[in-house]
Protein backbone atom coordinates (compact mmCIF):
# COMPACT_ATOMS: atom_id res chain seq x y z
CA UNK A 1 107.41 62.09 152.31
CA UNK A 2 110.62 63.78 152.78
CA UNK A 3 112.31 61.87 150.20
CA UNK A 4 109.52 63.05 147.56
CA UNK A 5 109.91 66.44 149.18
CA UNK A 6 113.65 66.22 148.75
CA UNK A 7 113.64 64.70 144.96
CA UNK A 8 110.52 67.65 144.46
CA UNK A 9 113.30 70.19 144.92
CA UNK A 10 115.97 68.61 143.28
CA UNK A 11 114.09 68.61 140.37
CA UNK A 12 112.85 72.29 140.74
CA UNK A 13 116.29 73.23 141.28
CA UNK A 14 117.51 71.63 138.17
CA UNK A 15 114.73 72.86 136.08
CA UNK A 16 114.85 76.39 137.35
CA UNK A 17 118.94 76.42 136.65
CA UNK A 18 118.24 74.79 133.43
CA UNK A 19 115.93 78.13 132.59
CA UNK A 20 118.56 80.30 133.81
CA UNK A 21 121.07 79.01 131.96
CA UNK A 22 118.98 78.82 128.40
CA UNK A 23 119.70 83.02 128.08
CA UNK A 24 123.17 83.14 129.19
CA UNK A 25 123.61 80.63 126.14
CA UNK A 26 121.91 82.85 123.95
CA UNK A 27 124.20 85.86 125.23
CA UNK A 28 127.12 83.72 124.42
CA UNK A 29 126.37 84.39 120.32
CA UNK A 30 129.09 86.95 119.16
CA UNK A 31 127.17 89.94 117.67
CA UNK A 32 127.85 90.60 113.97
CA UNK A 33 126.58 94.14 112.41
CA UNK A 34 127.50 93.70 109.02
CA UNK A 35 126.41 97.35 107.28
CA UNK A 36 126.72 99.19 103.71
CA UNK A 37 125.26 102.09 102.34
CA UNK A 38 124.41 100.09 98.74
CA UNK A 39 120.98 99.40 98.26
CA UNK A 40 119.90 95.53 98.14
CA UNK A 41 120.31 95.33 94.41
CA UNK A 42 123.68 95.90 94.46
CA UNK A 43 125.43 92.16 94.06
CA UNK A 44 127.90 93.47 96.94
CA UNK A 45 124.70 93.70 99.33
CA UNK A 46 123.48 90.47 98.19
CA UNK A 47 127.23 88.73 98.59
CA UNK A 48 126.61 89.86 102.53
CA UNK A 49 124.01 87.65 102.87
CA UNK A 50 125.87 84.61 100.99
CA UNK A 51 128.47 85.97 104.09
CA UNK A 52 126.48 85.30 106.89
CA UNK A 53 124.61 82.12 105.13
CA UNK A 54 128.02 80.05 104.36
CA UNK A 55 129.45 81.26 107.92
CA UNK A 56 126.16 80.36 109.99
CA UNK A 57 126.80 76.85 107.99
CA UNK A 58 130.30 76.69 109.07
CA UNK A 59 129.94 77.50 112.65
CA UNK A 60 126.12 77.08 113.51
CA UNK A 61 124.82 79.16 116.45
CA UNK A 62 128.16 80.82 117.16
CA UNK A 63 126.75 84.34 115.60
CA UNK A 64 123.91 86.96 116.08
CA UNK A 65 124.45 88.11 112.41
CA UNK A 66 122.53 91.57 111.05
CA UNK A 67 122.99 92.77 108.10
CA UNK A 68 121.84 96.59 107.04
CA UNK A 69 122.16 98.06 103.86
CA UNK A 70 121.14 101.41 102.33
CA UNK A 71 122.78 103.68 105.17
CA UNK A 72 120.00 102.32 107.58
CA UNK A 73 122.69 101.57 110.04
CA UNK A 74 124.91 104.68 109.40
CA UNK A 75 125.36 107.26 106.29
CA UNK A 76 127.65 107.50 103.76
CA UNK A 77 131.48 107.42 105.02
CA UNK A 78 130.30 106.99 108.80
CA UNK A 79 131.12 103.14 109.12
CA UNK A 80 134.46 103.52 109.31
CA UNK A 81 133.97 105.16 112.15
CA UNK A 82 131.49 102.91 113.42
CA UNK A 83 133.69 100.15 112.62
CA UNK A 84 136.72 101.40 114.89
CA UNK A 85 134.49 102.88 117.61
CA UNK A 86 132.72 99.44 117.85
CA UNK A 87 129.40 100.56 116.83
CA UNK A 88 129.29 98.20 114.46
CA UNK A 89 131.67 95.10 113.29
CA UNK A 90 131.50 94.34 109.65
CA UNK A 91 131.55 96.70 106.47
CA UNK A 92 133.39 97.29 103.04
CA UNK A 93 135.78 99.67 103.61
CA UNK A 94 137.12 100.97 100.14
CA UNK A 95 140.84 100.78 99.16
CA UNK A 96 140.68 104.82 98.90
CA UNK A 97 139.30 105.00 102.54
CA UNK A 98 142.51 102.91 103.26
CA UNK A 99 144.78 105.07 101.26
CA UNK A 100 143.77 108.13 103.15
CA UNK A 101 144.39 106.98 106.42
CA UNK A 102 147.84 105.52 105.20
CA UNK A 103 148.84 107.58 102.47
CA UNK A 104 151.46 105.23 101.05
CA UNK A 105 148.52 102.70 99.90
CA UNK A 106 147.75 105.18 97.90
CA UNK A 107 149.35 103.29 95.51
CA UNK A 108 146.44 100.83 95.76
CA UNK A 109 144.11 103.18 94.20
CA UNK A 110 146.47 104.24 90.90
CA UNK A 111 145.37 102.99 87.69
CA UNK A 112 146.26 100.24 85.65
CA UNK A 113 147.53 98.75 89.49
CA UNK A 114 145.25 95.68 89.20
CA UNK A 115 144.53 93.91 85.82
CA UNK A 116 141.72 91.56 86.96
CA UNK A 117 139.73 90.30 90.25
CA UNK A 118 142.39 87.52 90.04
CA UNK A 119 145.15 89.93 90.13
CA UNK A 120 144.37 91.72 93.15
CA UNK A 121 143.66 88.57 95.34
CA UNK A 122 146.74 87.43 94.03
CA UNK A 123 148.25 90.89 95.50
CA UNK A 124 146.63 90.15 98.89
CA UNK A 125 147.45 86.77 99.98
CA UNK A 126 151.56 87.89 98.56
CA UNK A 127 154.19 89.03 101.39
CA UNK A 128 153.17 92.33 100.12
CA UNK A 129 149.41 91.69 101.17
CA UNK A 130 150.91 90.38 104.06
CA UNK A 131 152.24 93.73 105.12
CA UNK A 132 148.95 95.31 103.86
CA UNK A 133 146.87 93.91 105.84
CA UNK A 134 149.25 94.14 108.94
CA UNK A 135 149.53 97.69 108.71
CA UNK A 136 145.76 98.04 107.97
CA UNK A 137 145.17 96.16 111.93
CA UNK A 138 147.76 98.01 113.47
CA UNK A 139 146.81 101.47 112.16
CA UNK A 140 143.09 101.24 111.71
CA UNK A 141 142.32 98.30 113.73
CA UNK A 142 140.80 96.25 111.06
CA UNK A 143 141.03 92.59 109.72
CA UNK A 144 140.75 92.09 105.63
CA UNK A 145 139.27 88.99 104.85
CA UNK A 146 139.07 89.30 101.57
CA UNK A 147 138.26 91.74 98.43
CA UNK A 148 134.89 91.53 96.15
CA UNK A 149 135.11 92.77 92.59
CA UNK A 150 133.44 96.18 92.30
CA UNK A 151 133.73 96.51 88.39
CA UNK A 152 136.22 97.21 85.91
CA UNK A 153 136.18 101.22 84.77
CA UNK A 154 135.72 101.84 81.23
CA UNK A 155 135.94 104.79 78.49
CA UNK A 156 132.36 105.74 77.35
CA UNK A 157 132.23 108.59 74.19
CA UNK A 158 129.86 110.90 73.27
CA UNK A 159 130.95 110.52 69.78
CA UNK A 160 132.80 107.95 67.84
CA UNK A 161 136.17 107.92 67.63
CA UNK A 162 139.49 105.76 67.04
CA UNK A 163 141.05 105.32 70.49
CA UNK A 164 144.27 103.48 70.63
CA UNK A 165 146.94 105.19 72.98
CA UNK A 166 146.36 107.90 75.17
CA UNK A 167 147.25 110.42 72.65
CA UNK A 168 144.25 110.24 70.82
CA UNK A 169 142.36 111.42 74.14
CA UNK A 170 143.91 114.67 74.12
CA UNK A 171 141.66 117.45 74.15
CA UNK A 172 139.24 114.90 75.25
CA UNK A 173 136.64 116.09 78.26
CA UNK A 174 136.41 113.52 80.39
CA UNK A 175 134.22 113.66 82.87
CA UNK A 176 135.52 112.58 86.37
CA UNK A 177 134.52 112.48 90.15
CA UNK A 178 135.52 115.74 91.58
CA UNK A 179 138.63 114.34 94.18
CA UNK A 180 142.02 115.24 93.22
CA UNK A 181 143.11 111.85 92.62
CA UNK A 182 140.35 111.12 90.18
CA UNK A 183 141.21 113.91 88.03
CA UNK A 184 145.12 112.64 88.64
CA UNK A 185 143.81 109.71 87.05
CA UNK A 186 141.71 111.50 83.79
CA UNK A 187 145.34 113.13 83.29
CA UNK A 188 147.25 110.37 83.40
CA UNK A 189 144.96 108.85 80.45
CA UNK A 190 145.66 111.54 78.51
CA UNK A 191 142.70 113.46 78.84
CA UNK A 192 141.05 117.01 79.65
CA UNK A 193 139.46 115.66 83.18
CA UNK A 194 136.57 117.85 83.74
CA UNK A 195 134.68 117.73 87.51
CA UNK A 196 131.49 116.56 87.24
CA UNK A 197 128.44 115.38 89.68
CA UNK A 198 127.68 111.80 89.08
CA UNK A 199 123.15 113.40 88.90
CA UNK A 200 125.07 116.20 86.16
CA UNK A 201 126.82 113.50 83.71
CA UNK A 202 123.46 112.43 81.49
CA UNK A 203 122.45 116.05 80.99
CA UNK A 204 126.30 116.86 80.44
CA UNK A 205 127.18 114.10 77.72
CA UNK A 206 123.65 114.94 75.84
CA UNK A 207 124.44 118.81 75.27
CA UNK A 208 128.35 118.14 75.32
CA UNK A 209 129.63 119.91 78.06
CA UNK A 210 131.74 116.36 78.20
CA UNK A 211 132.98 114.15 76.03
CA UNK A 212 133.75 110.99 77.54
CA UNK A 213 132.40 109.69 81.24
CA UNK A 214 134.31 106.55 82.54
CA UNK A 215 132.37 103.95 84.94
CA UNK A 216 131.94 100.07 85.14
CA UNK A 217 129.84 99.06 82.55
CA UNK A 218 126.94 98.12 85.33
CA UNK A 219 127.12 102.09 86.06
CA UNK A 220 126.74 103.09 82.68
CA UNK A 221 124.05 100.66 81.82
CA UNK A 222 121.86 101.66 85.13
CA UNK A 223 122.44 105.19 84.60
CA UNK A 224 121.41 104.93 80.91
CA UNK A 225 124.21 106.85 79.69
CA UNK A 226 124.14 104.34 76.87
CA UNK A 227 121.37 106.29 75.57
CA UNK A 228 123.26 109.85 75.18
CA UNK A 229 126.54 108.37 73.65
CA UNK A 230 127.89 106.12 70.82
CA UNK A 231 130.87 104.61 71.77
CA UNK A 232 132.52 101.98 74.49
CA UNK A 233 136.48 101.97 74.58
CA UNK A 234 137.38 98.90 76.81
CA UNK A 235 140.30 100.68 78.10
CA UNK A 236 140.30 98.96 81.68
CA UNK A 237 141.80 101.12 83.01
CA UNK A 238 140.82 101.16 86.79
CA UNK A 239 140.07 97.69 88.07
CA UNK A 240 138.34 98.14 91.63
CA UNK A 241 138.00 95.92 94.56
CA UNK A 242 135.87 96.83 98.12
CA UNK A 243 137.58 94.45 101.47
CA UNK A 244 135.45 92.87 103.39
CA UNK A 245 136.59 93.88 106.70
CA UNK A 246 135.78 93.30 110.47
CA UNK A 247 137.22 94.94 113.00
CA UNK A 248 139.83 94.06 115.59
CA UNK A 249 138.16 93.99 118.60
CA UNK A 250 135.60 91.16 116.71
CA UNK A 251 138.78 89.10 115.05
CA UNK A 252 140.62 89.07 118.65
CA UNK A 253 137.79 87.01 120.17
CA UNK A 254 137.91 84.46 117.32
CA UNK A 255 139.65 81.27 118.37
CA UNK A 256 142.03 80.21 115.15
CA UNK A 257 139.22 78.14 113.61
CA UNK A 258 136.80 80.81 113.61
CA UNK A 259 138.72 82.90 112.23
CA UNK A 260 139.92 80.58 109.34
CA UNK A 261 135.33 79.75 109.40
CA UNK A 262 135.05 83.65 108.69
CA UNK A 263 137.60 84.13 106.73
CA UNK A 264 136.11 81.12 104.46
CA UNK A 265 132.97 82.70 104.67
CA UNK A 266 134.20 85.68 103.31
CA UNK A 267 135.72 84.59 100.47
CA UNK A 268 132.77 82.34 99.04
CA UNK A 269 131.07 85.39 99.39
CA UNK A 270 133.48 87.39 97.42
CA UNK A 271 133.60 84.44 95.05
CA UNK A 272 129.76 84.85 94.53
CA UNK A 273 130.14 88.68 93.81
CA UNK A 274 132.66 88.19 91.59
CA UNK A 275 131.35 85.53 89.08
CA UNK A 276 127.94 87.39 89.07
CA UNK A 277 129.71 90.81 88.27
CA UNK A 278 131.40 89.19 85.47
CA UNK A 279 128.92 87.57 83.95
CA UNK A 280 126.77 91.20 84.31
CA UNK A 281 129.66 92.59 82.64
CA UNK A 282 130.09 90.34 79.44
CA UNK A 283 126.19 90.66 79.20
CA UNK A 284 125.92 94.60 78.79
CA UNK A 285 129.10 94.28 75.98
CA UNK A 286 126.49 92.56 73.75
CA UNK A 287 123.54 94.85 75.24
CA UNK A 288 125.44 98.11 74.32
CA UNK A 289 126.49 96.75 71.17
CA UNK A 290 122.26 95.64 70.36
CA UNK A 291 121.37 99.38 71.84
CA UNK A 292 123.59 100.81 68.58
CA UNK A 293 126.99 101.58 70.37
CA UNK A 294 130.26 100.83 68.73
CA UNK A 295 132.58 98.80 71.59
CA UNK A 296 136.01 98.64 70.58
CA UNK A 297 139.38 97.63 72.27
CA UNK A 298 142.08 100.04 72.52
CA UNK A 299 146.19 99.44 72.63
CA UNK A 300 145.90 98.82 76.12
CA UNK A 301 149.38 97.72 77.25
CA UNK A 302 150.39 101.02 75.66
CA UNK A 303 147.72 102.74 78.05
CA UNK A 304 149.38 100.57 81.16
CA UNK A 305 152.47 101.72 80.59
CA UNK A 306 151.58 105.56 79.71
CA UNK A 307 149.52 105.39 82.81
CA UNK A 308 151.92 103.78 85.29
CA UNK A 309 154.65 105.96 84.22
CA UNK A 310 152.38 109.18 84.87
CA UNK A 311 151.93 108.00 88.27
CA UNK A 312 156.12 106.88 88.95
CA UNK A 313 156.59 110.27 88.11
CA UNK A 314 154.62 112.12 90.22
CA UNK A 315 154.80 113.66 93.77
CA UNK A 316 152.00 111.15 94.76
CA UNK A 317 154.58 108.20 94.17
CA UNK A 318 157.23 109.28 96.71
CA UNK A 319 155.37 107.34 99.28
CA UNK A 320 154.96 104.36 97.63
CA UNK A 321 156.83 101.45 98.98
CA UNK A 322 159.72 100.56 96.99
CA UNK A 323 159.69 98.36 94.15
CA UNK A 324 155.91 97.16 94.77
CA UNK A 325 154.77 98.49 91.06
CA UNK A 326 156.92 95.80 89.54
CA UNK A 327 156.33 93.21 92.47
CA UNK A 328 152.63 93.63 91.69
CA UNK A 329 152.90 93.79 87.52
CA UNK A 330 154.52 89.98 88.20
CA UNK A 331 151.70 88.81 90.18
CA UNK A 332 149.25 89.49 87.63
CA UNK A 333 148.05 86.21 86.46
């Protein structure tokens, strides 16, 4: 009897730790908040969920993944915040948000910078993105894993007209975002940039208060503004990537393996976003074109140049680290 009794507890004892032990392993997953403001349409929200997909695959059980989009995590501009506070650890954090808290990547944000999706990845994985995304841990305590495309900015016109150079946008008024360096940018194309709200622009290029509006082609196809103008100028003049980030006190836990896993992750993601953006892109050419618009290509090496060179020339360039406009132009592919 006291043998059974013995081997009755033994057995207890083992189950019982066995039970204890099950949510301990559960607590050992490493919480990932992954949050955006974009609504689940947008191919950035959907490349979040290739994200955690292709990283659950590469290192199954390791995280408690959650994704949130449409601000239902936090608001516009607040996950930055959230980000370095640790409230949350995953977002896109826009090169612009970067460029404000170091001014001197400002220079990631100037047009005519990047020529294609290729270009800027190119960019980051250089000794210059090196540095980049050194000084973006140190100073902001965040880890780049990689860029998605956000769209390529185009001219749209509320009336025909030959485009070729920026001279034949002067007198032009073209609408931009209200921040400073957006209307830098309207200048430095040669135009009349005139502040507009985004909810303003349709009424404004029907009754021609503007001219001209520039957006991806995605933008100007949701928005409709196809309807209240006649003309696409593939200018190309602003293309736009949004990092992936996570933050630094996430990364530092990582053993070198997960962190090459995540980083992996992150990029088929990106490489998801970007083929399906492309392809959306080359579709709405032909749509615009079926919908009565006239899409043309302008001279635009001689708007790269005009643009650059309003930029070198300008206060805002000061900061720039020296010499990167050229290291950069002989990246692009």
């Amino acid at each position: 009897m006291t043998l059974k009794y013995t081997a009755l507890v033994a057995m207890t004892a083992t189950a019982l730790a066995t039970l204890m032990a099950a949510p301990a392993f559960a607590q050992d997953k490493l919480e990932l908040k992954f949050t955006t403001v974009s609504v689940p349409t947008d191919l950035h929200t959907q490349a979040m969920k290739v994200f955690a997909d292709k990283l659950e695959e590469l290192s199954p059980g390791r995280y408690d993944i959650q994704l949130y989009d449409s601000g239902a995590l936090f608001g516009q501009n607040a996950d930055l915040d959230a980000l370095q506070r640790g409230n949350a650890e995953m977002a896109y954090v826009a090169f612009q948000l970067i460029a404000d808290a170091i001014p001197e990547f400002g220079l990631f944000t100037a047009g005519y910078l990047f020529q294609s999706p290729e270009h800027y990845r190119a960019v980051l994985e250089s000794d210059i993105g090196a540095e980049f995304k050194q000084r973006v841990s140190d100073e902001m305590g965040l880890q780049i894993l990689d860029a998605c495309y956000l769209g390529t900015r185009q001219l749209n016109l509320r009336s025909a007209r030959d485009v070729q150079t920026p001279a034949d946008l002067a007198g032009v008024k073209l609408r931009m975002p209200g921040a400073e360096s957006w209307l830098f940018l309207g200048e430095a194309l040669g135009a009349n940039p005139t502040p507009l709200p985004f909810s303003e622009v349709y009424l404004g290029l029907q009754t021609g208060t503007i001219d001209a509006q520039d957006n991806p082609l995605p933008t100007v196809d949701a928005a409709k503004f196809y309807e209240v103008t006649e003309q696409i100028t593939l200018t190309s003049h602003l293309v736009d990537g949004l990092p992936m980030v996570v933050n630094n006190q996430t990364w530092e836990q990582l053993t070198d393996d997960e962190k090459a896993k995540m980083t992996e992750a992150a990029v088929a993601a990106c490489d998801w976003n970007n083929q399906a953006r492309i392809a959306e892109e080359d579709r709405l050419v032909a749509f615009f074109e079926s919908e009565g618009l006239t899409v043309t290509t302008p001279d635009v090496d001689a708007f790269r140049t005009h643009v650059q060179d309003y930029y070198l020339n300008s206060e805002r360039a000061a900061l720039w680290p020296e010499g990167w406009v050229d290291r950069i132009n002989e990246l692009a592919p």
